[in-house]
Every structure is written in C-alpha cells, then in structure tokens.
N, C-alpha and C. Protein backbone atom coordinates (compact mmCIF):
# COMPACT_ATOMS: atom_id res chain seq x y z
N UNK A 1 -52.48 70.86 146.48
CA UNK A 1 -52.38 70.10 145.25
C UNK A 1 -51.05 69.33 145.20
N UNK A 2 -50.28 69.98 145.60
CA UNK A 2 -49.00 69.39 145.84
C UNK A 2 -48.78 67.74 146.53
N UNK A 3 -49.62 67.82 147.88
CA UNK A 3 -49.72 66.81 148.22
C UNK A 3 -50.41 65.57 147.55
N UNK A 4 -51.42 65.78 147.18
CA UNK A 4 -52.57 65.38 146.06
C UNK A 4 -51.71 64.69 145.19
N UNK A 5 -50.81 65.25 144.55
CA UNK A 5 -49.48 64.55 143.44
C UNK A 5 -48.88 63.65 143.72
N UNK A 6 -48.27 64.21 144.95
CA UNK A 6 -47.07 63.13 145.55
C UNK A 6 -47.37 61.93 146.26
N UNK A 7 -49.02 61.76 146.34
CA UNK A 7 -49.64 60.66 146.95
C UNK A 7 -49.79 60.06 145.89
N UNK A 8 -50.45 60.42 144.69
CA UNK A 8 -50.96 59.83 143.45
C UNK A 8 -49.93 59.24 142.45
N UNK A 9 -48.93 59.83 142.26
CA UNK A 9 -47.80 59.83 141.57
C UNK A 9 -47.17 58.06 142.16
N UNK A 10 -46.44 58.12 142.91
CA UNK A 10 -45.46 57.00 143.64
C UNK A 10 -46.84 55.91 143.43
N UNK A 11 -48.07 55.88 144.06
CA UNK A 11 -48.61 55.15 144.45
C UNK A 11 -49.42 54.03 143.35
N UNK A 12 -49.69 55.13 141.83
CA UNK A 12 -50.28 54.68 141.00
C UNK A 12 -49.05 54.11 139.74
N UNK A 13 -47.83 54.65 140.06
CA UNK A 13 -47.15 54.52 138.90
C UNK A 13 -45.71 53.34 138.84
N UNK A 14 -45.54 53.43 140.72
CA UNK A 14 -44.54 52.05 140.75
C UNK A 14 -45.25 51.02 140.54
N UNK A 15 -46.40 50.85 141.28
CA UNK A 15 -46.65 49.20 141.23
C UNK A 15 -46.87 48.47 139.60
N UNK A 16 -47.50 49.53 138.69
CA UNK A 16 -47.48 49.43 137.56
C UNK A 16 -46.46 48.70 136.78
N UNK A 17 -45.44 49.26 136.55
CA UNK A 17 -44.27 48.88 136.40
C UNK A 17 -42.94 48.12 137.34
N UNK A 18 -42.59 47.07 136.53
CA UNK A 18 -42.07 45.74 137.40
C UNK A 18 -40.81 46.77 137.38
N UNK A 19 -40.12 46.10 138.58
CA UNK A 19 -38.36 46.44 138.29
C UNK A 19 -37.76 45.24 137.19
N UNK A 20 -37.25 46.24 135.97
CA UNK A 20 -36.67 45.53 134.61
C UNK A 20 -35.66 46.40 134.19
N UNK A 21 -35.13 46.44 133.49
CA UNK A 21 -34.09 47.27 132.24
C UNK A 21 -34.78 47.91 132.05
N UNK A 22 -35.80 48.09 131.84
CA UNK A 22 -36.67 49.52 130.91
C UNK A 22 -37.28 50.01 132.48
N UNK A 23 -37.90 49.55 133.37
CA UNK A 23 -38.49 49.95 134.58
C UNK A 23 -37.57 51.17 135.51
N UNK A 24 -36.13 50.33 135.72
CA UNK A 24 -35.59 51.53 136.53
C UNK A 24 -35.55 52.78 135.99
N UNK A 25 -35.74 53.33 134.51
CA UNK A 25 -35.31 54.27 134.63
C UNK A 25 -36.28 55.70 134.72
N UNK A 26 -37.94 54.63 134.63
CA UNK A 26 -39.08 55.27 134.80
C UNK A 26 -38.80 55.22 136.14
N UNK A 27 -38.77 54.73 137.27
CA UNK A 27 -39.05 54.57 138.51
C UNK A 27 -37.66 55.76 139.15
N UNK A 28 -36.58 56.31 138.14
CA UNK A 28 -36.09 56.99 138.63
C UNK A 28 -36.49 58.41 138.61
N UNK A 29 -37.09 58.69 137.06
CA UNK A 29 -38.01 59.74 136.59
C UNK A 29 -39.29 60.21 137.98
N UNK A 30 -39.94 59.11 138.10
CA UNK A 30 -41.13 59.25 139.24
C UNK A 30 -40.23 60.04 140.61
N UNK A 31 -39.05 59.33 140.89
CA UNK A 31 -38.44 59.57 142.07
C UNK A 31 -37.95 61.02 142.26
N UNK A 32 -37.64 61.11 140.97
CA UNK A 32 -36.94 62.86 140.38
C UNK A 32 -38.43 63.42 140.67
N UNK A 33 -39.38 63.32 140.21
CA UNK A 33 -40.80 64.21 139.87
C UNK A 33 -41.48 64.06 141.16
N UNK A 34 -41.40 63.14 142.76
CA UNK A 34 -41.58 63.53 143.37
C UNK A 34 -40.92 64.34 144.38
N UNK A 35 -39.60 64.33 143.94
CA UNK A 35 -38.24 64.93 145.41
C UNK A 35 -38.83 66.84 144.72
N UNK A 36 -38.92 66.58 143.29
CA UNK A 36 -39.05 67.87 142.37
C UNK A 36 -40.49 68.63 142.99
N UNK A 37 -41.40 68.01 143.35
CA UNK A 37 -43.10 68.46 143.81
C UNK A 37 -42.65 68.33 145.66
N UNK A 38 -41.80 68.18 146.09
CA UNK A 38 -41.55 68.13 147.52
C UNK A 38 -40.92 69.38 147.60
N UNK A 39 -39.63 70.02 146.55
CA UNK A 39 -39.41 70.81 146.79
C UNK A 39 -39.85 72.21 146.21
C-alpha cells in the first residue's frame, strides 16, 4: 500500500497545481508526505 501512495500521491497532485505563491507550499507538504510514506 505504501507503494500504491507514493505513486498516486506525487503523480496526481503536482501536475494539478502550477508552481505559484500558494503552490510551493502544497508541493512542499506532498514532498514531506512522500519522504514521510518512504520512511
């Protein structure tokens, strides 16, 4: 399941969101929530 996440997660949720002022700090959240499901 783990893997299942960390494919789904990055893949469905950056392209979504542009890089903006409000974007980086979701795209840092995602980055935290996959290093977080890696470890």
């Amino acid at each position: 399941k783990l893997n299942t996440l960390a494919m789904k997660g990055p893949t469905n949720i950056i392209p979504i969101k542009p890089i903006t002022t409000d974007g980086i700090p979701l795209l840092i959240k995602n980055l935290l929530m996959v290093f977080y499901l890696w470890l």
